[in-house]
C-alpha atoms as a PDB file:
ATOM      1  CA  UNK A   1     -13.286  24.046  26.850  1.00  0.00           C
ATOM      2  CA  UNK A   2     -10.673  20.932  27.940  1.00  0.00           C
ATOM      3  CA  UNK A   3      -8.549  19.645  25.718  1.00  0.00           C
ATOM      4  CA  UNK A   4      -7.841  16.657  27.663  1.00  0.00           C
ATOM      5  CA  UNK A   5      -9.303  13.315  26.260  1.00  0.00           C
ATOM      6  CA  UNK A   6     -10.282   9.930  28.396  1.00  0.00           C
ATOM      7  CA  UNK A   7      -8.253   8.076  26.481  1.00  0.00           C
ATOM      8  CA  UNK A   8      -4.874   8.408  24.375  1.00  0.00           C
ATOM      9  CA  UNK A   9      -5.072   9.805  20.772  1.00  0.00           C
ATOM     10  CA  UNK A  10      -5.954   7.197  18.180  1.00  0.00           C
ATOM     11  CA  UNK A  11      -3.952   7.267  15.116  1.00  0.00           C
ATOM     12  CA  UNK A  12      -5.573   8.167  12.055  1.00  0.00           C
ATOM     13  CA  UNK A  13      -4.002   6.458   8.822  1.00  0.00           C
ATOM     14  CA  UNK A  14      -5.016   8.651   5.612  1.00  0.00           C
ATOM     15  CA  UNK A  15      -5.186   6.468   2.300  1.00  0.00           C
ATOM     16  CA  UNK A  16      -3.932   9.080   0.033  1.00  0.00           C
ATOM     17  CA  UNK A  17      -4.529   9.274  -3.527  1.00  0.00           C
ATOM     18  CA  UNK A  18      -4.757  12.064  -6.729  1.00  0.00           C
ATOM     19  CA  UNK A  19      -8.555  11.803  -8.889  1.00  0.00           C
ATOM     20  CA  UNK A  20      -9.640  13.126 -11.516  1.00  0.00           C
ATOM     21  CA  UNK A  21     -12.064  15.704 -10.881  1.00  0.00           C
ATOM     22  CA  UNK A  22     -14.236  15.135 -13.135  1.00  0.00           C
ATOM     23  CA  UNK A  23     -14.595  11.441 -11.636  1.00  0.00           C
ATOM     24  CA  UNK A  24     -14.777  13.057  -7.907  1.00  0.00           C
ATOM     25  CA  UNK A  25     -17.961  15.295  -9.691  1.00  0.00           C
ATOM     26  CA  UNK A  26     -19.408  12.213 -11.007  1.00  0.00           C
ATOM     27  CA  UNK A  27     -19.954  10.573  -7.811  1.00  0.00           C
ATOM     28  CA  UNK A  28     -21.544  13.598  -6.451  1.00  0.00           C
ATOM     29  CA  UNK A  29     -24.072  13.506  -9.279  1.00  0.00           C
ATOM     30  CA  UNK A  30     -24.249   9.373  -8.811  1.00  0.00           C
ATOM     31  CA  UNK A  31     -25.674   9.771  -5.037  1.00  0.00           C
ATOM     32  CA  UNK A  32     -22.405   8.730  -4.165  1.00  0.00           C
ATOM     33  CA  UNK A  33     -20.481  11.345  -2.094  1.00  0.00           C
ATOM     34  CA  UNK A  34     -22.279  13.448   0.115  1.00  0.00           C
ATOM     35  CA  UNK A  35     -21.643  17.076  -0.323  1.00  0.00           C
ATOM     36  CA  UNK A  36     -24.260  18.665   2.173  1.00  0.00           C
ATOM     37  CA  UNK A  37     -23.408  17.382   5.796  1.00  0.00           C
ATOM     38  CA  UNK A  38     -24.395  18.625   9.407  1.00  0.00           C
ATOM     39  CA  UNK A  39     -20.782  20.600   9.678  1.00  0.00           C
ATOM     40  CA  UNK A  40     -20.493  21.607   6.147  1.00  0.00           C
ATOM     41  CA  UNK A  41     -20.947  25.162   4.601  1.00  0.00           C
ATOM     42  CA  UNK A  42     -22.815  25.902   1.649  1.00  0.00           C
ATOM     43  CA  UNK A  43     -21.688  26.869  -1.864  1.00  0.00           C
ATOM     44  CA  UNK A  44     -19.637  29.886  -0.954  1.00  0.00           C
ATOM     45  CA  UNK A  45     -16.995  30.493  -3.765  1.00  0.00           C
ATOM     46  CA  UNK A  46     -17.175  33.389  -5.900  1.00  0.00           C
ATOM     47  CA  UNK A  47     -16.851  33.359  -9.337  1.00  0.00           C
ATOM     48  CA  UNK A  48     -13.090  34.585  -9.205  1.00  0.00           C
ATOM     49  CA  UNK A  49     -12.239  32.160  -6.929  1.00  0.00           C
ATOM     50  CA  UNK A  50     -13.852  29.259  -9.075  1.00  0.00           C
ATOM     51  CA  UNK A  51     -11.955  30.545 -12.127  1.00  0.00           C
ATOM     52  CA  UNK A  52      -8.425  30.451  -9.986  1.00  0.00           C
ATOM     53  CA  UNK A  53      -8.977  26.737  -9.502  1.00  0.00           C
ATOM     54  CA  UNK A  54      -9.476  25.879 -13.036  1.00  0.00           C
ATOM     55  CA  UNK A  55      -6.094  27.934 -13.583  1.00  0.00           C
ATOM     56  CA  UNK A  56      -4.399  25.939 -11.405  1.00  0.00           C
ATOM     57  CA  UNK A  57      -5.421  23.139 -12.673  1.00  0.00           C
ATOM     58  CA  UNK A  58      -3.945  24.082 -16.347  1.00  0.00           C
ATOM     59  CA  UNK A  59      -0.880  25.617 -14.731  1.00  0.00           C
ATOM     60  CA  UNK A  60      -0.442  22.743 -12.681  1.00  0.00           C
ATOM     61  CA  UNK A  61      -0.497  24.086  -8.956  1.00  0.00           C
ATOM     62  CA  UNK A  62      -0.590  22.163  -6.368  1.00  0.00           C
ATOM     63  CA  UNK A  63      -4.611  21.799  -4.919  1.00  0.00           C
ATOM     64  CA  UNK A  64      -4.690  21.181  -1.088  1.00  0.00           C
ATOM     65  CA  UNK A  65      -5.871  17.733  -0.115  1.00  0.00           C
ATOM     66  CA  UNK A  66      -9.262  17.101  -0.383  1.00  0.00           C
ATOM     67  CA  UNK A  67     -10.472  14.644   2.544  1.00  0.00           C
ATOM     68  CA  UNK A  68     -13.359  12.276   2.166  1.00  0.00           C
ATOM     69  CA  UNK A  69     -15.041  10.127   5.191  1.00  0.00           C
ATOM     70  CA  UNK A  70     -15.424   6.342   3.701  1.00  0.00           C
ATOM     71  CA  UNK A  71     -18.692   5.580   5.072  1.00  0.00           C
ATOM     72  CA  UNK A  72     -19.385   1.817   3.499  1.00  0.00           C
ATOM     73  CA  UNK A  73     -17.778   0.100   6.452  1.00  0.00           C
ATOM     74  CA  UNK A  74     -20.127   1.961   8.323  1.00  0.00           C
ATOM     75  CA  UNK A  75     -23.427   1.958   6.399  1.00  0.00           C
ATOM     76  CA  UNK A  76     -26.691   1.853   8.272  1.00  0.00           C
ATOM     77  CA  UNK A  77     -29.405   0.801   6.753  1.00  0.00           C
ATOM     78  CA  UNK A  78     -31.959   3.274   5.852  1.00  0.00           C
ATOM     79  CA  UNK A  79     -35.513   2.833   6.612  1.00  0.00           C
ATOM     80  CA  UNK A  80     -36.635   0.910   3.526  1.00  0.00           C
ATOM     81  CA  UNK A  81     -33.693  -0.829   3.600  1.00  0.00           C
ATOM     82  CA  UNK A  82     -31.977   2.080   0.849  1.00  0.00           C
ATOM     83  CA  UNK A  83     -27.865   2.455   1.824  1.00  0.00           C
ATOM     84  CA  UNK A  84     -26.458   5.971   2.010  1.00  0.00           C
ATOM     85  CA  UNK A  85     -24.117   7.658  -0.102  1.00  0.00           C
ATOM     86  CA  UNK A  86     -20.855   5.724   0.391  1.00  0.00           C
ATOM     87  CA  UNK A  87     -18.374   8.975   0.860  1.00  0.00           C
ATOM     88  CA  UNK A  88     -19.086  11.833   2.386  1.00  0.00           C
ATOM     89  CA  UNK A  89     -16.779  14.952   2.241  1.00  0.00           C
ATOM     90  CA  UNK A  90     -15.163  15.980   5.248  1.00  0.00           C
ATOM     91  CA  UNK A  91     -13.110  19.142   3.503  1.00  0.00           C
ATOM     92  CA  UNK A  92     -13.282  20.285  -0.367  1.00  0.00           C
ATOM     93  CA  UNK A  93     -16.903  20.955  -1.144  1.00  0.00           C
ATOM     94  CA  UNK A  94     -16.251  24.068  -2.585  1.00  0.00           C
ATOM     95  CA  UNK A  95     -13.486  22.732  -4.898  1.00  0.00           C
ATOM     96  CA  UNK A  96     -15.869  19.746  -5.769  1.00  0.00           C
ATOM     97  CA  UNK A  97     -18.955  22.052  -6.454  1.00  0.00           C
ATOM     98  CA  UNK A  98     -16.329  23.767  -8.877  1.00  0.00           C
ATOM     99  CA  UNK A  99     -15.283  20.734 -10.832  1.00  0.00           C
ATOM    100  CA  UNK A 100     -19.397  19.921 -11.124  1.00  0.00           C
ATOM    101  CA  UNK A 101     -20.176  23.780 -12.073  1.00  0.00           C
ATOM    102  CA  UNK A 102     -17.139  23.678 -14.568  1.00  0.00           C
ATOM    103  CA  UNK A 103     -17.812  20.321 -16.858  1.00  0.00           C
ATOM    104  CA  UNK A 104     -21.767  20.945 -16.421  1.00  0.00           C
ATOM    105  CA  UNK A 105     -20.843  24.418 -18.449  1.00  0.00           C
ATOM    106  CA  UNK A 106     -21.968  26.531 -15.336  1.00  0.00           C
ATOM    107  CA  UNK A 107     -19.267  29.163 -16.048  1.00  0.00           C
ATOM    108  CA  UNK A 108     -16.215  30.118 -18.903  1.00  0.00           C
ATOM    109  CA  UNK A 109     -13.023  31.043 -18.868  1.00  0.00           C
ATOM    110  CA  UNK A 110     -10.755  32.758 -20.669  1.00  0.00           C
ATOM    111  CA  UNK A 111     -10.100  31.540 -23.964  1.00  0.00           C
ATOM    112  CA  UNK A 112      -6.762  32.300 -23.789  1.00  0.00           C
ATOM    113  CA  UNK A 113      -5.471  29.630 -20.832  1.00  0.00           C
ATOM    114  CA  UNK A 114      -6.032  27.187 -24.004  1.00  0.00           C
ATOM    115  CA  UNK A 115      -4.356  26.527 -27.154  1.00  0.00           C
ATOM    116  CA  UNK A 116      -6.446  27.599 -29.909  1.00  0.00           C
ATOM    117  CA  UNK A 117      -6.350  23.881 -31.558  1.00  0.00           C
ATOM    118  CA  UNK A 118      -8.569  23.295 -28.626  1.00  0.00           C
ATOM    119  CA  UNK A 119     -10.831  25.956 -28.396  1.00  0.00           C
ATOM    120  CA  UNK A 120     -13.818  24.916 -30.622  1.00  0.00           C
ATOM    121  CA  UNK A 121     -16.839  27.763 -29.485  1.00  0.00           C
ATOM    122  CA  UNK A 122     -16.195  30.827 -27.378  1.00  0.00           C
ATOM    123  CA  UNK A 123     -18.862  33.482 -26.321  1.00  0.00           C
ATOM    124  CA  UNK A 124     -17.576  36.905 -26.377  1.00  0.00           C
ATOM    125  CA  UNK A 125     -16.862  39.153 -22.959  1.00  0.00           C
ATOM    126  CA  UNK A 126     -15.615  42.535 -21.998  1.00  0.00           C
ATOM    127  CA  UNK A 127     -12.462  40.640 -21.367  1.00  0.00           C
ATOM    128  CA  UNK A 128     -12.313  38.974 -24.362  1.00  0.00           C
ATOM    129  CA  UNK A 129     -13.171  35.373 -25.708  1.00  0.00           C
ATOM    130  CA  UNK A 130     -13.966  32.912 -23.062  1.00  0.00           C
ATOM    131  CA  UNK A 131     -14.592  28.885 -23.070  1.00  0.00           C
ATOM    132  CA  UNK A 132     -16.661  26.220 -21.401  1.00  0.00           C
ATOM    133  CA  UNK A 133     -15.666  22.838 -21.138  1.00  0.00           C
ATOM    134  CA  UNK A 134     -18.061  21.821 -23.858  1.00  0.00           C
ATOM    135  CA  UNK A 135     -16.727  24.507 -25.937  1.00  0.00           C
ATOM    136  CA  UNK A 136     -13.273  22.989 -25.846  1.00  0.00           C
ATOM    137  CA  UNK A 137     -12.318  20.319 -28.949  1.00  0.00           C
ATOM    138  CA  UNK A 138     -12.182  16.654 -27.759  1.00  0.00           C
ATOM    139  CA  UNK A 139      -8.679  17.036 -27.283  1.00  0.00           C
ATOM    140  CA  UNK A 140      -9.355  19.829 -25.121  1.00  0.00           C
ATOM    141  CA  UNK A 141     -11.622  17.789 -22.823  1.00  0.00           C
ATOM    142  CA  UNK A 142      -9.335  14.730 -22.566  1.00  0.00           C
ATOM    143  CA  UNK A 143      -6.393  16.860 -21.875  1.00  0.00           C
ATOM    144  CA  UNK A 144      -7.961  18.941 -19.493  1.00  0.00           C
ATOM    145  CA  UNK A 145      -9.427  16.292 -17.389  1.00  0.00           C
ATOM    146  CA  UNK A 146      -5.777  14.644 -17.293  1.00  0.00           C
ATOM    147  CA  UNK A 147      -4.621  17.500 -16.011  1.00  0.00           C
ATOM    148  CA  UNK A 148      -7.640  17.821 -13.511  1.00  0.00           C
ATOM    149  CA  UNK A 149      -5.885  16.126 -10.810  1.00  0.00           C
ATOM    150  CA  UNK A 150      -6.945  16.730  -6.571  1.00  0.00           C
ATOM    151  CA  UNK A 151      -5.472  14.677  -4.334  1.00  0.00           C
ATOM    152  CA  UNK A 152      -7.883  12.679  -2.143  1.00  0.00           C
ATOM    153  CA  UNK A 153      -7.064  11.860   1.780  1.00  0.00           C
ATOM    154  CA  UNK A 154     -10.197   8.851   2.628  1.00  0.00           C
ATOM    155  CA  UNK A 155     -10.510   9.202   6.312  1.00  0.00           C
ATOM    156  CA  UNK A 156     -11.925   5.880   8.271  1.00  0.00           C
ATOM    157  CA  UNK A 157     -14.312   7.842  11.037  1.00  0.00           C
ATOM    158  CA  UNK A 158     -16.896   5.884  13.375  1.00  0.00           C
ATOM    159  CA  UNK A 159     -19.258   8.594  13.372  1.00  0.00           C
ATOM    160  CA  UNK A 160     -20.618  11.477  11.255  1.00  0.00           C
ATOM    161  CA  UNK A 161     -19.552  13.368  14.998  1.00  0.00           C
ATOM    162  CA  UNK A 162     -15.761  12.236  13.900  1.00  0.00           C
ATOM    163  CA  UNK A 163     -16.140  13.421  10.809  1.00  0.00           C
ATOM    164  CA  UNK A 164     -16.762  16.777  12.163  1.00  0.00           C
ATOM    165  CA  UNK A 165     -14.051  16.780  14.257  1.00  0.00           C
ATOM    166  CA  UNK A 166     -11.806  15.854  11.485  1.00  0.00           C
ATOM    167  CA  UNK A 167     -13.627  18.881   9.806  1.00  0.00           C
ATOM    168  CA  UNK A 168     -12.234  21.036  12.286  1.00  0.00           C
ATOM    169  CA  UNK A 169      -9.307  20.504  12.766  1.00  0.00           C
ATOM    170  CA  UNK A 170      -8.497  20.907   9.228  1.00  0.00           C
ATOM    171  CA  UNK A 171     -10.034  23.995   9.089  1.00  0.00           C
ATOM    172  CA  UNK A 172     -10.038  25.495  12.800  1.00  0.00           C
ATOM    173  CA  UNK A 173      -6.241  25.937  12.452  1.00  0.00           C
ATOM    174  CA  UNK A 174      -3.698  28.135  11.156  1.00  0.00           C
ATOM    175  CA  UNK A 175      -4.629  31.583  10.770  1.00  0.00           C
ATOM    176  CA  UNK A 176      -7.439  32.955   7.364  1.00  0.00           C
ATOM    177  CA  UNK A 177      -5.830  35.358   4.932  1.00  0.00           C
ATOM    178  CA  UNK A 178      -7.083  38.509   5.534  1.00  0.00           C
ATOM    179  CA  UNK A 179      -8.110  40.469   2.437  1.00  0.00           C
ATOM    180  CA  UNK A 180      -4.767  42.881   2.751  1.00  0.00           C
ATOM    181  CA  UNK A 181      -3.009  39.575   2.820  1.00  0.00           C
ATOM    182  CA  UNK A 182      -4.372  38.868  -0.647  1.00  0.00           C
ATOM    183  CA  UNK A 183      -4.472  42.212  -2.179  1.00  0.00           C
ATOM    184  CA  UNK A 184      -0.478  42.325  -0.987  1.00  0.00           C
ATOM    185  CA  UNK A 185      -0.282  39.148  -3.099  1.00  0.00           C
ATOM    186  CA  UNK A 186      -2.076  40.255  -6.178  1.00  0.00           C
ATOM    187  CA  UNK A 187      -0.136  43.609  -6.407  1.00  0.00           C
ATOM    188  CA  UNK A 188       3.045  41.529  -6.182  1.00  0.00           C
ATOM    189  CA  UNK A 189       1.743  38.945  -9.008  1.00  0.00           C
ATOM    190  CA  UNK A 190       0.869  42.159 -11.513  1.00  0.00           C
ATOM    191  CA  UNK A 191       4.153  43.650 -10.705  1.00  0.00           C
ATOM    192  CA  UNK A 192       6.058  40.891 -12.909  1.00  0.00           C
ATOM    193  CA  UNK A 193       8.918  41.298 -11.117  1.00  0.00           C
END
Protein backbone atom coordinates (compact mmCIF):
# COMPACT_ATOMS: atom_id res chain seq x y z
CA UNK A 1 0.00 0.00 0.00
CA UNK A 2 1.31 3.85 -1.09
CA UNK A 3 0.21 6.54 0.53
CA UNK A 4 1.29 8.90 -2.02
CA UNK A 5 -1.55 10.59 -4.09
CA UNK A 6 -1.29 12.09 -7.92
CA UNK A 7 -2.35 15.09 -6.87
CA UNK A 8 -2.25 17.41 -3.62
CA UNK A 9 -4.88 16.81 -0.84
CA UNK A 10 -8.18 18.54 -1.47
CA UNK A 11 -9.63 20.29 1.40
CA UNK A 12 -12.68 19.03 2.78
CA UNK A 13 -15.00 21.82 4.41
CA UNK A 14 -17.49 20.03 7.01
CA UNK A 15 -20.90 22.03 7.43
CA UNK A 16 -21.35 21.30 11.01
CA UNK A 17 -24.49 21.31 12.81
CA UNK A 18 -26.40 19.60 16.20
CA UNK A 19 -30.16 17.61 15.17
CA UNK A 20 -32.46 16.33 16.86
CA UNK A 21 -32.43 12.73 16.76
CA UNK A 22 -35.53 12.06 16.48
CA UNK A 23 -35.56 14.29 13.16
CA UNK A 24 -32.15 12.42 11.96
CA UNK A 25 -34.57 8.94 12.59
CA UNK A 26 -37.26 10.44 10.63
CA UNK A 27 -35.42 10.79 7.52
CA UNK A 28 -34.25 7.31 7.75
CA UNK A 29 -37.85 6.13 7.89
CA UNK A 30 -38.75 8.97 4.98
CA UNK A 31 -36.30 7.16 2.32
CA UNK A 32 -34.23 9.95 2.99
CA UNK A 33 -30.82 8.99 4.49
CA UNK A 34 -29.33 5.92 3.56
CA UNK A 35 -28.32 3.75 6.39
CA UNK A 36 -27.16 0.47 4.53
CA UNK A 37 -24.16 1.41 2.17
CA UNK A 38 -21.36 -0.71 0.36
CA UNK A 39 -18.74 0.20 3.41
CA UNK A 40 -21.17 0.20 6.18
CA UNK A 41 -21.63 -2.47 8.99
CA UNK A 42 -24.77 -3.80 10.08
CA UNK A 43 -26.77 -3.22 13.27
CA UNK A 44 -24.12 -4.21 15.75
CA UNK A 45 -24.89 -2.47 19.16
CA UNK A 46 -25.88 -4.38 22.05
CA UNK A 47 -28.51 -3.61 24.14
CA UNK A 48 -26.15 -2.04 26.89
CA UNK A 49 -24.56 -0.05 24.59
CA UNK A 50 -27.96 1.34 23.12
CA UNK A 51 -29.11 2.12 26.67
CA UNK A 52 -25.61 4.20 27.35
CA UNK A 53 -26.56 6.48 24.49
CA UNK A 54 -29.93 7.33 25.67
CA UNK A 55 -28.07 8.15 29.11
CA UNK A 56 -26.02 10.40 27.59
CA UNK A 57 -28.37 11.97 26.01
CA UNK A 58 -30.34 12.82 29.47
CA UNK A 59 -27.03 13.48 31.20
CA UNK A 60 -25.97 15.56 28.51
CA UNK A 61 -22.58 13.97 27.21
CA UNK A 62 -21.08 14.91 24.52
CA UNK A 63 -22.05 12.29 21.27
CA UNK A 64 -19.16 12.10 18.69
CA UNK A 65 -19.96 13.69 15.36
CA UNK A 66 -22.08 11.95 13.26
CA UNK A 67 -21.02 12.50 9.43
CA UNK A 68 -23.48 12.38 6.59
CA UNK A 69 -22.49 12.37 2.64
CA UNK A 70 -24.99 15.12 0.93
CA UNK A 71 -25.75 13.30 -2.11
CA UNK A 72 -28.47 15.84 -3.93
CA UNK A 73 -25.75 17.71 -5.76
CA UNK A 74 -24.88 14.50 -6.96
CA UNK A 75 -28.12 12.61 -7.70
CA UNK A 76 -28.29 10.23 -10.61
CA UNK A 77 -31.20 9.44 -11.90
CA UNK A 78 -32.51 6.07 -11.27
CA UNK A 79 -33.83 3.92 -13.93
CA UNK A 80 -37.46 5.06 -14.00
CA UNK A 81 -36.41 8.27 -13.49
CA UNK A 82 -36.93 7.70 -9.21
CA UNK A 83 -33.95 10.01 -7.26
CA UNK A 84 -32.07 8.33 -4.42
CA UNK A 85 -32.11 8.98 -0.90
CA UNK A 86 -30.61 12.48 -0.58
CA UNK A 87 -28.03 11.67 2.53
CA UNK A 88 -26.33 8.87 3.04
CA UNK A 89 -24.38 8.14 6.32
CA UNK A 90 -20.82 7.99 6.15
CA UNK A 91 -20.29 7.31 10.21
CA UNK A 92 -23.19 6.95 13.00
CA UNK A 93 -25.46 4.18 11.86
CA UNK A 94 -25.40 2.55 14.94
CA UNK A 95 -26.27 5.72 16.94
CA UNK A 96 -29.04 6.46 14.28
CA UNK A 97 -30.50 2.83 14.39
CA UNK A 98 -30.64 3.69 18.26
CA UNK A 99 -32.57 6.91 18.06
CA UNK A 100 -35.13 4.82 15.46
CA UNK A 101 -35.18 1.62 17.94
CA UNK A 102 -35.70 4.09 20.96
CA UNK A 103 -38.87 6.46 19.81
CA UNK A 104 -40.34 3.31 17.77
CA UNK A 105 -40.52 1.69 21.56
CA UNK A 106 -37.95 -1.08 20.49
CA UNK A 107 -36.40 -1.11 24.00
CA UNK A 108 -36.89 0.66 27.88
CA UNK A 109 -34.98 2.09 30.19
CA UNK A 110 -34.80 2.62 33.51
CA UNK A 111 -37.49 4.45 34.97
CA UNK A 112 -35.44 6.08 37.18
CA UNK A 113 -33.15 8.44 34.58
CA UNK A 114 -36.72 10.34 34.55
CA UNK A 115 -38.62 12.42 36.84
CA UNK A 116 -41.61 10.67 37.90
CA UNK A 117 -43.97 13.72 36.58
CA UNK A 118 -42.88 12.22 33.35
CA UNK A 119 -43.07 8.74 33.62
CA UNK A 120 -46.70 7.86 32.58
CA UNK A 121 -46.49 3.60 32.04
CA UNK A 122 -43.56 1.46 33.09
CA UNK A 123 -43.29 -2.42 32.67
CA UNK A 124 -41.70 -4.07 35.52
CA UNK A 125 -37.91 -5.77 35.37
CA UNK A 126 -35.52 -7.57 37.61
CA UNK A 127 -33.96 -4.18 37.82
CA UNK A 128 -36.80 -2.40 38.56
CA UNK A 129 -39.36 -0.13 36.62
CA UNK A 130 -38.33 0.74 33.18
CA UNK A 131 -39.81 3.28 30.35
CA UNK A 132 -40.27 3.60 26.63
CA UNK A 133 -40.53 6.70 24.95
CA UNK A 134 -44.25 6.27 24.53
CA UNK A 135 -44.49 5.51 28.09
CA UNK A 136 -43.10 8.90 29.01
CA UNK A 137 -45.90 11.97 29.63
CA UNK A 138 -45.92 14.56 26.78
CA UNK A 139 -43.65 16.53 28.68
CA UNK A 140 -41.43 13.70 28.81
CA UNK A 141 -41.30 13.34 25.01
CA UNK A 142 -40.82 17.06 24.24
CA UNK A 143 -38.15 17.34 26.78
CA UNK A 144 -36.41 14.41 25.86
CA UNK A 145 -36.21 15.05 22.24
CA UNK A 146 -34.75 18.67 23.18
CA UNK A 147 -32.30 17.14 24.85
CA UNK A 148 -31.71 14.52 21.98
CA UNK A 149 -29.12 16.51 20.38
CA UNK A 150 -26.04 14.71 17.79
CA UNK A 151 -24.07 16.85 16.07
CA UNK A 152 -24.08 16.38 12.28
CA UNK A 153 -20.72 16.91 10.02
CA UNK A 154 -22.49 16.91 5.96
CA UNK A 155 -19.55 15.88 3.93
CA UNK A 156 -19.64 17.07 0.00
CA UNK A 157 -18.04 13.63 -1.66
CA UNK A 158 -18.01 12.99 -5.60
CA UNK A 159 -18.43 9.44 -5.23
CA UNK A 160 -20.01 6.75 -3.01
CA UNK A 161 -15.88 5.49 -3.36
CA UNK A 162 -15.18 9.01 -1.36
CA UNK A 163 -17.54 8.36 0.90
CA UNK A 164 -15.79 5.28 1.87
CA UNK A 165 -12.71 6.76 2.18
CA UNK A 166 -14.09 9.35 4.41
CA UNK A 167 -15.51 6.18 6.22
CA UNK A 168 -12.16 5.15 6.92
CA UNK A 169 -10.44 7.40 7.93
CA UNK A 170 -12.79 8.19 10.62
CA UNK A 171 -12.79 4.93 11.75
CA UNK A 172 -9.35 3.26 10.59
CA UNK A 173 -7.58 5.50 13.15
CA UNK A 174 -6.70 5.78 16.63
CA UNK A 175 -6.50 2.69 18.46
CA UNK A 176 -10.29 0.35 19.68
CA UNK A 177 -10.76 0.03 23.41
CA UNK A 178 -10.00 -3.20 24.33
CA UNK A 179 -12.47 -4.84 26.71
CA UNK A 180 -9.82 -4.44 29.87
CA UNK A 181 -9.83 -0.86 28.76
CA UNK A 182 -13.54 -0.71 29.52
CA UNK A 183 -13.87 -2.99 32.39
CA UNK A 184 -10.84 -0.61 33.99
CA UNK A 185 -13.37 2.17 33.32
CA UNK A 186 -16.47 0.64 34.75
CA UNK A 187 -14.70 -0.49 38.02
CA UNK A 188 -13.51 3.11 38.36
CA UNK A 189 -17.21 4.57 37.64
CA UNK A 190 -18.76 2.02 40.55
CA UNK A 191 -16.00 2.98 42.82
CA UNK A 192 -17.62 6.61 43.41
CA UNK A 193 -14.60 7.93 44.23
Amino acid sequence: MTWQTTQPLQHRSLNATNREAVGLAKLVEEGDLLLDTPYQRGDVWTLDQRMALVKSWLLGVPIPAMIIADRMARWDREPGGELGPAYAMIDGKQRTLTAIAWYNGGFAVPASWFPADQVETTEDTEDGPYVRFAGLTTVGKRRFMRMAQLPVCEARAASESEEAEIYLLVNGAGTPQTEDDLERARRASASGT
